[in-house]
C-alpha atoms as a PDB file:
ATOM      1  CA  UNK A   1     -49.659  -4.887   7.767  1.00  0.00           C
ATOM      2  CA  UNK A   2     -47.702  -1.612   8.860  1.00  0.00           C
ATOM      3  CA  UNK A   3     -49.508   0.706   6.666  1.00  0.00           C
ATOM      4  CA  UNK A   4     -52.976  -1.165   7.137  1.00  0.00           C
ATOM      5  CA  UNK A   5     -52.446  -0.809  10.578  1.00  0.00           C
ATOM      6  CA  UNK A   6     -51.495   3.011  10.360  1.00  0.00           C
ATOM      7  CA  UNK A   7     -54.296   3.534   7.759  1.00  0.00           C
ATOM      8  CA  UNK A   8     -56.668   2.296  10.313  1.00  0.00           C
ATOM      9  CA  UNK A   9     -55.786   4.722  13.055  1.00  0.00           C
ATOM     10  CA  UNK A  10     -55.964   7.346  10.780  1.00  0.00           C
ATOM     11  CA  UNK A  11     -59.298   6.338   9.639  1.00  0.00           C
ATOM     12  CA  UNK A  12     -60.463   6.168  13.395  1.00  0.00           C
ATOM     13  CA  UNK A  13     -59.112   9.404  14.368  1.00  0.00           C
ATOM     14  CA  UNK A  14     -61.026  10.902  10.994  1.00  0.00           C
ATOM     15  CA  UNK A  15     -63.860   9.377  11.991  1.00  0.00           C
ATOM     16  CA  UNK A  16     -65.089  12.178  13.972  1.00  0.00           C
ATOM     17  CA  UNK A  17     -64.394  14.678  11.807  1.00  0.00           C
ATOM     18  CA  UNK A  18     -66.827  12.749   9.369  1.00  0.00           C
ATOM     19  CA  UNK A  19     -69.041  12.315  12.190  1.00  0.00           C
ATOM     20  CA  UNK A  20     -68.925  15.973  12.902  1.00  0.00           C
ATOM     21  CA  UNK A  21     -69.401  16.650   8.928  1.00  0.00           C
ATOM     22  CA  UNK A  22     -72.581  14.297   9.108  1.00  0.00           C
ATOM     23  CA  UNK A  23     -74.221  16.178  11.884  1.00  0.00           C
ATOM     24  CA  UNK A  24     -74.233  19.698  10.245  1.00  0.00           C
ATOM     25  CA  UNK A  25     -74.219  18.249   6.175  1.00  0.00           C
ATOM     26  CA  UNK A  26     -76.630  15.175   6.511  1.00  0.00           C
ATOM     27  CA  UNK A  27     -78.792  15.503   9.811  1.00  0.00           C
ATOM     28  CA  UNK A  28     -79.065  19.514   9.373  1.00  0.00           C
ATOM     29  CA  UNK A  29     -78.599  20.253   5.912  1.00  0.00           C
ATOM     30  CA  UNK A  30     -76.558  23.088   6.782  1.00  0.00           C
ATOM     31  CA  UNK A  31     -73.068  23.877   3.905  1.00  0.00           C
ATOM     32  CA  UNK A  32     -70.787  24.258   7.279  1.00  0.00           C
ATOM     33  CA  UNK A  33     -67.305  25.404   6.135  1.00  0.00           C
ATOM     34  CA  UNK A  34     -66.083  26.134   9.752  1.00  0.00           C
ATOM     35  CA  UNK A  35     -64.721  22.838   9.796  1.00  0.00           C
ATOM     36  CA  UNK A  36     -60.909  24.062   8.734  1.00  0.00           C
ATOM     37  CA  UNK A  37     -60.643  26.397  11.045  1.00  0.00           C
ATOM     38  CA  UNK A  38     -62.211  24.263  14.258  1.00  0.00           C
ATOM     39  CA  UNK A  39     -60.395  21.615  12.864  1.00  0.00           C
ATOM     40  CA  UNK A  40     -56.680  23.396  13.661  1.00  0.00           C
ATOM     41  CA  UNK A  41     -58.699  25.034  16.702  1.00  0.00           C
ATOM     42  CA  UNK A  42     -58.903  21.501  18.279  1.00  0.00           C
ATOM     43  CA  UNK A  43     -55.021  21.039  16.788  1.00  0.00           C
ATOM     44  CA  UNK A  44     -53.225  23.670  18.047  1.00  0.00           C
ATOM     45  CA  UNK A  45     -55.121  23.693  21.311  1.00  0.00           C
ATOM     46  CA  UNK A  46     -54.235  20.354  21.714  1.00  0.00           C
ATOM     47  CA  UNK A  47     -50.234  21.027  21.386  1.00  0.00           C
ATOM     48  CA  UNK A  48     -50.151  23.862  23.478  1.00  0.00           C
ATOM     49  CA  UNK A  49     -51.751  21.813  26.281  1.00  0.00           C
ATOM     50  CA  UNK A  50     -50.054  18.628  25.347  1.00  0.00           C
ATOM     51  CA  UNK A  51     -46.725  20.148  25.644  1.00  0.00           C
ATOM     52  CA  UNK A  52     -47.478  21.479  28.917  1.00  0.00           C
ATOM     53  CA  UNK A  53     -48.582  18.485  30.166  1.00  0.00           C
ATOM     54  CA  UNK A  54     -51.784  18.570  30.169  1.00  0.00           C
ATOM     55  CA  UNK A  55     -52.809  15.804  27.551  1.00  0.00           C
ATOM     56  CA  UNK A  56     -56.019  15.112  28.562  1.00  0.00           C
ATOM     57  CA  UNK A  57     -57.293  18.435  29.108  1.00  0.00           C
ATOM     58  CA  UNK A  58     -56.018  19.082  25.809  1.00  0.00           C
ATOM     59  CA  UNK A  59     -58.287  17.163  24.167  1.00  0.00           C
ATOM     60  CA  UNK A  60     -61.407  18.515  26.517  1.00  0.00           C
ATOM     61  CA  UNK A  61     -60.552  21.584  25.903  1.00  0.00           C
ATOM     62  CA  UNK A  62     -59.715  21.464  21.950  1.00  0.00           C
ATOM     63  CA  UNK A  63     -63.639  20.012  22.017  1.00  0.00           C
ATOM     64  CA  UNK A  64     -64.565  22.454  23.974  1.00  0.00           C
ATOM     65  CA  UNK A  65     -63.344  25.509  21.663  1.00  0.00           C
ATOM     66  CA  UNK A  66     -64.997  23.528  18.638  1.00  0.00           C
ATOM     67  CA  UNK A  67     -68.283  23.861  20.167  1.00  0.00           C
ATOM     68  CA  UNK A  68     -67.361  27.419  20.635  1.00  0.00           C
ATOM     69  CA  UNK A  69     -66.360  28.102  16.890  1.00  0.00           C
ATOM     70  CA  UNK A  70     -69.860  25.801  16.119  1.00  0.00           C
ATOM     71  CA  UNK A  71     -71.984  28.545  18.316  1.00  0.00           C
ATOM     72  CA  UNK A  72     -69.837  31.804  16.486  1.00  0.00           C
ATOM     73  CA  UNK A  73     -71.020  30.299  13.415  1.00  0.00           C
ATOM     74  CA  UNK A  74     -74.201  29.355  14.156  1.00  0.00           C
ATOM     75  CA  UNK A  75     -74.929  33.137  15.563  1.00  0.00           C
ATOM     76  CA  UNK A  76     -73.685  34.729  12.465  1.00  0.00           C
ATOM     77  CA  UNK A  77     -76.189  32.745  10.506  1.00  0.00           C
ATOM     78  CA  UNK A  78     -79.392  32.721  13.075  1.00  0.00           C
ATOM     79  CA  UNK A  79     -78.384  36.233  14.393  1.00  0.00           C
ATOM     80  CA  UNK A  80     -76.928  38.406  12.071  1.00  0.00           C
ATOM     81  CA  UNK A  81     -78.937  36.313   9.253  1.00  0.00           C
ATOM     82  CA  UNK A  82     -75.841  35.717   7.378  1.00  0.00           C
ATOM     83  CA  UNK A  83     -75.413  33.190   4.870  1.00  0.00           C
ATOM     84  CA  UNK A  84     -74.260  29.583   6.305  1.00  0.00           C
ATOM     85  CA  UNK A  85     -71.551  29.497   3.881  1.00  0.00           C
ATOM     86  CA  UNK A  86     -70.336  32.827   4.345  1.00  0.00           C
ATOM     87  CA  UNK A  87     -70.865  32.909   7.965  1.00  0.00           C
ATOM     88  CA  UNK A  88     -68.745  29.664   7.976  1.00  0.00           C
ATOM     89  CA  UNK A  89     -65.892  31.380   5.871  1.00  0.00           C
ATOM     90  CA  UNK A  90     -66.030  34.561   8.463  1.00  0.00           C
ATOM     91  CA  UNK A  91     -65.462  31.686  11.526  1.00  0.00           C
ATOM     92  CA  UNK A  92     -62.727  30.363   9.631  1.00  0.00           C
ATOM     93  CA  UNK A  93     -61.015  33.272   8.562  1.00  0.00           C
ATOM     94  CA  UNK A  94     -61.335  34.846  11.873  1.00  0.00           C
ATOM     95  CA  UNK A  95     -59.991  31.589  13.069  1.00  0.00           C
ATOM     96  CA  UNK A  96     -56.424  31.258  11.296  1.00  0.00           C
ATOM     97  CA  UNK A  97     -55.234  34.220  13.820  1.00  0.00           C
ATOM     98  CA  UNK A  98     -56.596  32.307  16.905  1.00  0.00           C
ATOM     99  CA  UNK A  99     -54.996  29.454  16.131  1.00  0.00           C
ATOM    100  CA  UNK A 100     -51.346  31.729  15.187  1.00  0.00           C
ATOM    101  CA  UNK A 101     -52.135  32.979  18.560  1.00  0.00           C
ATOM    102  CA  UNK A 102     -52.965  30.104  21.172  1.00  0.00           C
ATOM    103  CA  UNK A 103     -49.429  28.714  18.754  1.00  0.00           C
ATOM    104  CA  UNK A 104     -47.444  31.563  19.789  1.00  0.00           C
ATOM    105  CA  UNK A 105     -47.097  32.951  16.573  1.00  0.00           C
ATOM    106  CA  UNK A 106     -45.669  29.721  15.115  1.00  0.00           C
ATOM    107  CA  UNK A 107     -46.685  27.761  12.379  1.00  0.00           C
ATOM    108  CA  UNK A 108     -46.530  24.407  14.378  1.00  0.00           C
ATOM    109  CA  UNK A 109     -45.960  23.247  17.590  1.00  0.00           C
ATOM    110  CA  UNK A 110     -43.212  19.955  18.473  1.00  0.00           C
ATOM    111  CA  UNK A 111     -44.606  17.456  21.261  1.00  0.00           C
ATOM    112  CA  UNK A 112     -41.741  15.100  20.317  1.00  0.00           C
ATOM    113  CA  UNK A 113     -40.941  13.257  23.784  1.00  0.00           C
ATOM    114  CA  UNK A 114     -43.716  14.670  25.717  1.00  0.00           C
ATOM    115  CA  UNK A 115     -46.377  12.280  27.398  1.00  0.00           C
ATOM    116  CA  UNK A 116     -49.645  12.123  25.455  1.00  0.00           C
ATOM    117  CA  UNK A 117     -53.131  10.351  24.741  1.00  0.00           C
ATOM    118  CA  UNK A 118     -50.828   7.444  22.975  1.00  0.00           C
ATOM    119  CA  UNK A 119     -48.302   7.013  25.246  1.00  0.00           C
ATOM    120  CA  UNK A 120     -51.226   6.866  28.199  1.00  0.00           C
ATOM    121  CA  UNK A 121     -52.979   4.129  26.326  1.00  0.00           C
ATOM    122  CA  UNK A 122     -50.146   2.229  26.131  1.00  0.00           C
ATOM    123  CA  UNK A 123     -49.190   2.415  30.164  1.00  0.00           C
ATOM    124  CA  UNK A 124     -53.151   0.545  30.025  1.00  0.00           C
ATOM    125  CA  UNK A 125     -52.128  -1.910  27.951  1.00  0.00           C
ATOM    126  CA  UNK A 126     -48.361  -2.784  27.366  1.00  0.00           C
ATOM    127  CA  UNK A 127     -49.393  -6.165  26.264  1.00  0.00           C
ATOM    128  CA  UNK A 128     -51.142  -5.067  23.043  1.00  0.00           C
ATOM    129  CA  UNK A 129     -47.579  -2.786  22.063  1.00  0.00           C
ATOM    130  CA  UNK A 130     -47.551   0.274  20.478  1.00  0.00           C
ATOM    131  CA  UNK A 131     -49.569  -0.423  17.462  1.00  0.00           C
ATOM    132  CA  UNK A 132     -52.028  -2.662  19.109  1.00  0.00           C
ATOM    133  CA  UNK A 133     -52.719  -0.346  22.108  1.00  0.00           C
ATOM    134  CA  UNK A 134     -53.329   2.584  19.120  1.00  0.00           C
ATOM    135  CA  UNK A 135     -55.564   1.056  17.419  1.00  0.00           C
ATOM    136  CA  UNK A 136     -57.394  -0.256  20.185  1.00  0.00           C
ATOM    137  CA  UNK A 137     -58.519   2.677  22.154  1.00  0.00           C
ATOM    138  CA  UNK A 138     -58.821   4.673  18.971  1.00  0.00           C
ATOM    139  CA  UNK A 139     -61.412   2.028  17.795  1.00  0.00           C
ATOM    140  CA  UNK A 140     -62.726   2.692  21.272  1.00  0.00           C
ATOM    141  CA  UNK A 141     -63.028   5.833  21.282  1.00  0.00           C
ATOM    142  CA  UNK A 142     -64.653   6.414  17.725  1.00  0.00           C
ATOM    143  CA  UNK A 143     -66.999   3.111  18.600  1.00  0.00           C
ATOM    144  CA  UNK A 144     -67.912   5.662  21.772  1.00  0.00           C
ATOM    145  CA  UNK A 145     -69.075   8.426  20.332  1.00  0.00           C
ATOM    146  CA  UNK A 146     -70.984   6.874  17.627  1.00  0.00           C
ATOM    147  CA  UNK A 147     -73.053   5.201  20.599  1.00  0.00           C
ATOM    148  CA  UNK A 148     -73.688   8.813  21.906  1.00  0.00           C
ATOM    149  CA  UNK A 149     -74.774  10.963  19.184  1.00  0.00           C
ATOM    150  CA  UNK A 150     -76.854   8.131  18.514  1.00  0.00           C
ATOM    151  CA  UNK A 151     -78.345   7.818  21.737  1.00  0.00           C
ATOM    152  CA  UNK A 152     -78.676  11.487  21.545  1.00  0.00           C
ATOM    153  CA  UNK A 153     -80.068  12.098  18.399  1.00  0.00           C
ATOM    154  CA  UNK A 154     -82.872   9.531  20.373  1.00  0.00           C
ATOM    155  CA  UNK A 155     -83.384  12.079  23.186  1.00  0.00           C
ATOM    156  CA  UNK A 156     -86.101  14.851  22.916  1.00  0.00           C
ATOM    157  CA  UNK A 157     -83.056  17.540  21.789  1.00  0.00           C
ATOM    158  CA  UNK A 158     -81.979  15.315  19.257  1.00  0.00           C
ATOM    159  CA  UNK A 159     -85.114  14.693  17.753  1.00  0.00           C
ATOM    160  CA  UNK A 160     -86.078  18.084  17.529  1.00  0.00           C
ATOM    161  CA  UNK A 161     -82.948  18.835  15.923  1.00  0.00           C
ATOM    162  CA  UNK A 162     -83.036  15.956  13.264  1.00  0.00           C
ATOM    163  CA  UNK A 163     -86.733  17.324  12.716  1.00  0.00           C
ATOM    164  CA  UNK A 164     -85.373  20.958  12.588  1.00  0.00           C
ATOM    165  CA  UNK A 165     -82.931  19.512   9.885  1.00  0.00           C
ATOM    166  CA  UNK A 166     -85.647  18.057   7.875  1.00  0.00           C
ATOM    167  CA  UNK A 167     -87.975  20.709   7.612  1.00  0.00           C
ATOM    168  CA  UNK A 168     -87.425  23.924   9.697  1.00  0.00           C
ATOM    169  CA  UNK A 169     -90.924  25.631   8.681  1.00  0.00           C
ATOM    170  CA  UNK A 170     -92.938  23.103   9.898  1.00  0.00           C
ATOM    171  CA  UNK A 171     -90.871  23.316  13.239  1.00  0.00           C
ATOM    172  CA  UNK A 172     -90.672  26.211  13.322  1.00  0.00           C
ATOM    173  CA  UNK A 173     -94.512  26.381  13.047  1.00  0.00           C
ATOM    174  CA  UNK A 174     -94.698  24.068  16.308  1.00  0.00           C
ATOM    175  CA  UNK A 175     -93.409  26.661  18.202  1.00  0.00           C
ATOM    176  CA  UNK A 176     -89.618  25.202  18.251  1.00  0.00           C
ATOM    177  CA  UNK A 177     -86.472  27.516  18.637  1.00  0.00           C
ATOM    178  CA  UNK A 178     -84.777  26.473  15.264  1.00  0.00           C
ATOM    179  CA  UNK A 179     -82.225  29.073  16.066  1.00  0.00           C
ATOM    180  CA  UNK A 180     -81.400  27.693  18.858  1.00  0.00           C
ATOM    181  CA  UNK A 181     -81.290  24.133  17.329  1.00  0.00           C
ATOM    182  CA  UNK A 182     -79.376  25.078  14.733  1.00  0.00           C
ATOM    183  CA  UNK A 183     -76.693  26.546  16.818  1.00  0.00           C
ATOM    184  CA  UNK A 184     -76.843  23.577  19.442  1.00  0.00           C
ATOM    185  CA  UNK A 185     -76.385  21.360  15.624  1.00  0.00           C
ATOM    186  CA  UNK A 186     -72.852  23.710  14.700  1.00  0.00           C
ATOM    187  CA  UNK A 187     -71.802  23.267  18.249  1.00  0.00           C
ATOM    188  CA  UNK A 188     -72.070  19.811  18.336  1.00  0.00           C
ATOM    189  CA  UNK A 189     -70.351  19.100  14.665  1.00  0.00           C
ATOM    190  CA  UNK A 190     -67.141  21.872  15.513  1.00  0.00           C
ATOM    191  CA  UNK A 191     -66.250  20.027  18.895  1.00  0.00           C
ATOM    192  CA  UNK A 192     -66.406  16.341  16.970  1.00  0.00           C
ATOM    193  CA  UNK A 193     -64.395  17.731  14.248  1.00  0.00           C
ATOM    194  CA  UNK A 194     -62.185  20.016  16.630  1.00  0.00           C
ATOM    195  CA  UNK A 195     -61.892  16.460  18.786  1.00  0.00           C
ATOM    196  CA  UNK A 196     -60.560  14.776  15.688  1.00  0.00           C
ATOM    197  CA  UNK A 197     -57.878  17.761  15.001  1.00  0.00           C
ATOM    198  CA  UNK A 198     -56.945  17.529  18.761  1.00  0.00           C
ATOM    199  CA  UNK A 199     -56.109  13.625  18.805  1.00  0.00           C
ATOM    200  CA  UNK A 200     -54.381  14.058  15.618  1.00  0.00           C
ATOM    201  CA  UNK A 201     -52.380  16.566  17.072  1.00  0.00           C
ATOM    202  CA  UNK A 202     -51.031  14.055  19.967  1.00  0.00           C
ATOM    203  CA  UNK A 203     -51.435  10.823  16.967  1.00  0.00           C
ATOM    204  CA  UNK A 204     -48.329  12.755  15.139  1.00  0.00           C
ATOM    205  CA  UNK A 205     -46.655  14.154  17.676  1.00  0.00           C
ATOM    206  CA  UNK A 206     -46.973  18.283  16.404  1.00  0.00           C
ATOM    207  CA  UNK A 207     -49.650  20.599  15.251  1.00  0.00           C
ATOM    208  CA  UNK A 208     -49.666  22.429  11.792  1.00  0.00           C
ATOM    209  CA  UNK A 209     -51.536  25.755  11.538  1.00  0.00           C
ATOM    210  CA  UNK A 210     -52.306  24.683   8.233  1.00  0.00           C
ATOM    211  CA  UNK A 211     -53.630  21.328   8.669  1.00  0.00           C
ATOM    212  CA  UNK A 212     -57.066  22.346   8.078  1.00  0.00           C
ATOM    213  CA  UNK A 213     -56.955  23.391   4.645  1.00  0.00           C
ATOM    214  CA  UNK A 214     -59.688  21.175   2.526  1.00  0.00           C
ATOM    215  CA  UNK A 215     -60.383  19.521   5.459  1.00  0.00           C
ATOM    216  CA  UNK A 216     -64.131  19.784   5.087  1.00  0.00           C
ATOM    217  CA  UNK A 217     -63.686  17.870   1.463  1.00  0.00           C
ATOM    218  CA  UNK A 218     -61.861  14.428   2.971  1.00  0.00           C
ATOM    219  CA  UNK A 219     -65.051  15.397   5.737  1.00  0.00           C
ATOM    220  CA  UNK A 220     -67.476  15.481   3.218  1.00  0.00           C
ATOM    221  CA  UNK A 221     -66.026  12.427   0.635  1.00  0.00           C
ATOM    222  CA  UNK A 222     -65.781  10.011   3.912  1.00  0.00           C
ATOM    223  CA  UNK A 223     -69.550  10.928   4.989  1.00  0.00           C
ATOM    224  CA  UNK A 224     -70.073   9.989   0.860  1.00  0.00           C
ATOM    225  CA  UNK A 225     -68.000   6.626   1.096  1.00  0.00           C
ATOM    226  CA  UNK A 226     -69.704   5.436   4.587  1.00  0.00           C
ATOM    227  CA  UNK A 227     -73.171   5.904   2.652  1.00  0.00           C
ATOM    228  CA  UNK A 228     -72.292   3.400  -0.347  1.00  0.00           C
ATOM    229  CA  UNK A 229     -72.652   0.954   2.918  1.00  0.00           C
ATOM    230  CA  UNK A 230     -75.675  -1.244   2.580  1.00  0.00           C
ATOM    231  CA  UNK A 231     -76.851  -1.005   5.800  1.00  0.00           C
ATOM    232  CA  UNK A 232     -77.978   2.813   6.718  1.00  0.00           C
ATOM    233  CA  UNK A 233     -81.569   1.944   8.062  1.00  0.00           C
ATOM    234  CA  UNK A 234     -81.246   3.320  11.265  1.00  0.00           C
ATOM    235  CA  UNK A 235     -79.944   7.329  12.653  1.00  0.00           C
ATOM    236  CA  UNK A 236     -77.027   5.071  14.736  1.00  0.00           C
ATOM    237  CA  UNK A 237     -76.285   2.784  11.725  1.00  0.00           C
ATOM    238  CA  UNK A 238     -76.049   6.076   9.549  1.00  0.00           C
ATOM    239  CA  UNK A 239     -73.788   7.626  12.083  1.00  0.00           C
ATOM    240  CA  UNK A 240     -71.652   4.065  11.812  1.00  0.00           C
ATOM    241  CA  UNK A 241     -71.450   4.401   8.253  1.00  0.00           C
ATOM    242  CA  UNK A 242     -70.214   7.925   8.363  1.00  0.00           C
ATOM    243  CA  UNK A 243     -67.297   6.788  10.521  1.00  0.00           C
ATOM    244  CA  UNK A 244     -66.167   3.543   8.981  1.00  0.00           C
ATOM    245  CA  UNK A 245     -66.064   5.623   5.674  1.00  0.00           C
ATOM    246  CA  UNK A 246     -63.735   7.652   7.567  1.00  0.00           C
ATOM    247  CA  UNK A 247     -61.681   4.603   7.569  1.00  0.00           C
ATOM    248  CA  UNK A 248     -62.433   3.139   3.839  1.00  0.00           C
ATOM    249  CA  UNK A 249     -60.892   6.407   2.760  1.00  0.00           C
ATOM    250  CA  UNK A 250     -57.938   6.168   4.481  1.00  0.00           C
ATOM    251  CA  UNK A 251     -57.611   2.403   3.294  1.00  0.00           C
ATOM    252  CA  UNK A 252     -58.126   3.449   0.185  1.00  0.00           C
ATOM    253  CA  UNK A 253     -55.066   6.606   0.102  1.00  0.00           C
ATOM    254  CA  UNK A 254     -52.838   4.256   1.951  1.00  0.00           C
ATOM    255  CA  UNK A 255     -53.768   1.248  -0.826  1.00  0.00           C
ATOM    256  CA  UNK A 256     -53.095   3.846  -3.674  1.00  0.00           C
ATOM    257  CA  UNK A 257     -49.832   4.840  -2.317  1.00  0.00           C
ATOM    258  CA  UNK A 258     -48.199   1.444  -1.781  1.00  0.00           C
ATOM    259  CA  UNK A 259     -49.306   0.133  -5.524  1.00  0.00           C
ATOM    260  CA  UNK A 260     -48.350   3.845  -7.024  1.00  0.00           C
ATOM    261  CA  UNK A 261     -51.972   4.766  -8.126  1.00  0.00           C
ATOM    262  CA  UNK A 262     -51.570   8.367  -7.894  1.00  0.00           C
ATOM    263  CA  UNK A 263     -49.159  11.357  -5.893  1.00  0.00           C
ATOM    264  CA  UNK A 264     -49.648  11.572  -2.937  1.00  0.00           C
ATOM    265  CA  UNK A 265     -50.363  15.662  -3.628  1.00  0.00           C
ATOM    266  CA  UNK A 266     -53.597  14.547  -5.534  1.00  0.00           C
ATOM    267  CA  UNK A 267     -55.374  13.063  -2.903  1.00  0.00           C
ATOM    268  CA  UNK A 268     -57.441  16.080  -2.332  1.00  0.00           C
ATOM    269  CA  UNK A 269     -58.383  16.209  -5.887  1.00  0.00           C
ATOM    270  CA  UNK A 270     -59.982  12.938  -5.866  1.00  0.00           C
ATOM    271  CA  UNK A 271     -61.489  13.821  -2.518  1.00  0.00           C
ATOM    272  CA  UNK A 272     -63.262  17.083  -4.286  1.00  0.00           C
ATOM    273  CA  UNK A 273     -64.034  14.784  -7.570  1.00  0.00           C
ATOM    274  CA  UNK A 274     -65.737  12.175  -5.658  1.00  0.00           C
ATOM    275  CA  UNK A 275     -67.986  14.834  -3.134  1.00  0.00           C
ATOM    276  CA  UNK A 276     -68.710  16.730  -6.617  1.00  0.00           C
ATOM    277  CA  UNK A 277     -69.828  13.641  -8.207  1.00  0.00           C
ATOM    278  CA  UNK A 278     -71.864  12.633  -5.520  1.00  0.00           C
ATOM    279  CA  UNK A 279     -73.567  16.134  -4.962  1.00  0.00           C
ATOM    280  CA  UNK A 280     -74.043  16.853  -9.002  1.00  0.00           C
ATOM    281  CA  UNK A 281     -75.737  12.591  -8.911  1.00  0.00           C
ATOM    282  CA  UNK A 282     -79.471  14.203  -8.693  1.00  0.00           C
ATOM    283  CA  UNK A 283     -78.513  16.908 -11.252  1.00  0.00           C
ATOM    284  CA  UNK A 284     -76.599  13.797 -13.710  1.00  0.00           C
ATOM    285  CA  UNK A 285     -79.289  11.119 -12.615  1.00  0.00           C
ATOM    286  CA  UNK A 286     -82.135  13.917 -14.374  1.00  0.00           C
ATOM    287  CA  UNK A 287     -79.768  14.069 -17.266  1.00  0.00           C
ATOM    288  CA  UNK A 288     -79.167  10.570 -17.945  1.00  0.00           C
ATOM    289  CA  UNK A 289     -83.623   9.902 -17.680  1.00  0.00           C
ATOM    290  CA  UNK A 290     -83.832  12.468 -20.424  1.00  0.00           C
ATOM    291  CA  UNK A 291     -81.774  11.202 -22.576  1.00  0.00           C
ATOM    292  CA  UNK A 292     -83.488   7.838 -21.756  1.00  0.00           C
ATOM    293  CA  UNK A 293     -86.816   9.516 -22.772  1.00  0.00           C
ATOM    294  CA  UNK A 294     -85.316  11.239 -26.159  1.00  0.00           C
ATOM    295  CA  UNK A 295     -84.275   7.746 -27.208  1.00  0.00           C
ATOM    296  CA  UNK A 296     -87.571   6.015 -26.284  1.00  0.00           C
ATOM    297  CA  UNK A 297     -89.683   8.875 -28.220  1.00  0.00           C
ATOM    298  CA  UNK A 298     -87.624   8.660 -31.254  1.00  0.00           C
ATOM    299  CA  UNK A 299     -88.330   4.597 -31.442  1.00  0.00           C
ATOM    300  CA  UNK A 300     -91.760   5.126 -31.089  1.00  0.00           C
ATOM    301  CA  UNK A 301     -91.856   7.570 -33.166  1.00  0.00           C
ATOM    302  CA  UNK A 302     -90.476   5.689 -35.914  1.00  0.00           C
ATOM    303  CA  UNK A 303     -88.951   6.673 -39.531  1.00  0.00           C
ATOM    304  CA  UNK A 304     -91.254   9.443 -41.357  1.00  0.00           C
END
């Protein structure tokens, strides 16, 4: 029940990095890889404020400094016409001495004994304990923000960039600012997956400077898991399934682990497996039909 119960605050608190990973991979079909560095932006932003005191600032302002990381990115691409993926490697890159810097030049940052998100929740509700309070207001908390992106994605921005994500010429054409969408689109995915890095920070009581690395993949392979859910018919329900597949993957590491399935150092090789699978289905599904079609002609074709 422990590690269920662990496994399920994970999965909440990587629910907005999947949520962020949704908005820029599903809604705007944009290859985003700014998401490691925003990721230990939110982190070590997080820390430093945490350990001054400041926990709940820390977590505005690690958003905050996603959504600025979101905009770099989305400049280099709209601006400087940049490739998204290399313009996302540039952010990142640029990133890993920010995040040395706001750190002080150290690879992590200890908030062991200092007051925090957790430790706040629990003061609200001692009754629940320390678990129970946890998982509660993380629940809450992801449960909140997949209300507002999709009540947002409902308002007239929202729509224009979900329709800017589906196809930009034709927007573009009705006199839209697709540059302007996209960036608003980066912004929006860096500060939820900054926000994730930034409770995680306060979750485990430090912040790593290398605790983005590949964390677009476990991103990318819960957005994947959420949409084996039978029920995405909807832009909310689609955002829910991105988020509880933030939580089926942590069930699932935490389920491998206890019955011995695999290392614990190969989890982010089955991460990349299953994204590459589910990327390369179109390419295998067109395979697979041919093959199909080979077999069919040669039966009809018959012995000469």
């Amino acid at each position: 029940m422990m590690n269920i119960s662990g496994a399920l605050q994970l999965g909440f608190i990587y629910s907005f990095l999947a949520l962020g990973v949704f908005v820029s991979f599903r809604v705007m079909n944009i290859p985003d890889l700014t998401a490691d560095g925003s990721f230990t932006l939110g982190m070590s932003i997080s820390s430093l404020l945490a350990l001054n005191g400041h926990p709940l600032w820390a977590l505005v302002l690690g958003m905050a400094s996603g959504a600025a990381a979101g905009i770099v990115t989305g400049l280099l691409q709209t601006k400087a016409a940049i490739h998204p993926i290399l313009a996302g490697i540039l952010t990142m890159t640029g990133l890993y001495s920010v995040n040395l810097f706001i750190m002080g030049g150290s690879p992590n940052i200890s908030l062991l004994g200092k007051e925090n998100l957790f430790t706040l929740i629990q003061g609200l509700l001692p009754a629940a304990g320390k678990n129970g309070s946890r998982l509660l207001g993380l629940f809450l908390l992801s449960a909140a923000a997949v209300c507002v992106l999709a009540w947002f994605f409902r308002t007239g921005l929202g729509l224009r960039i979900r329709a800017a994500g589906n196809n930009e010429q034709m927007v573009r054409s009705s006199s839209i600012n697709t540059d302007l969408m996209r960036i608003t689109a980066l912004a929006l995915a860096n500060a939820l997956i900054a926000f994730s890095g930034a409770v995680l920070a306060q979750y485990q009581g430090y912040g790593d400077i290398n605790a983005g690395t590949g964390i677009v993949i476990i991103g990318l392979a819960s957005v994947i898991l959420g949409e084996l859910l039978p029920f995405r018919i909807s832009p909310g329900l689609s955002l829910a399934s991105a988020a509880l597949g933030a939580v089926a993957y942590r069930i699932l590491i935490a389920s491998a682990l206890y019955f011995n399935v695999f290392p614990a150092y190969m989890f982010r090789l089955l991460s990349a497996c299953i994204v590459a699978l589910a990327l390369s289905a179109p390419a295998l599904r067109r395979i697979y039909d041919g093959l199909l079609r080979r077999k069919r002609n040669k039966q009809h074709a018959g012995p000469h």
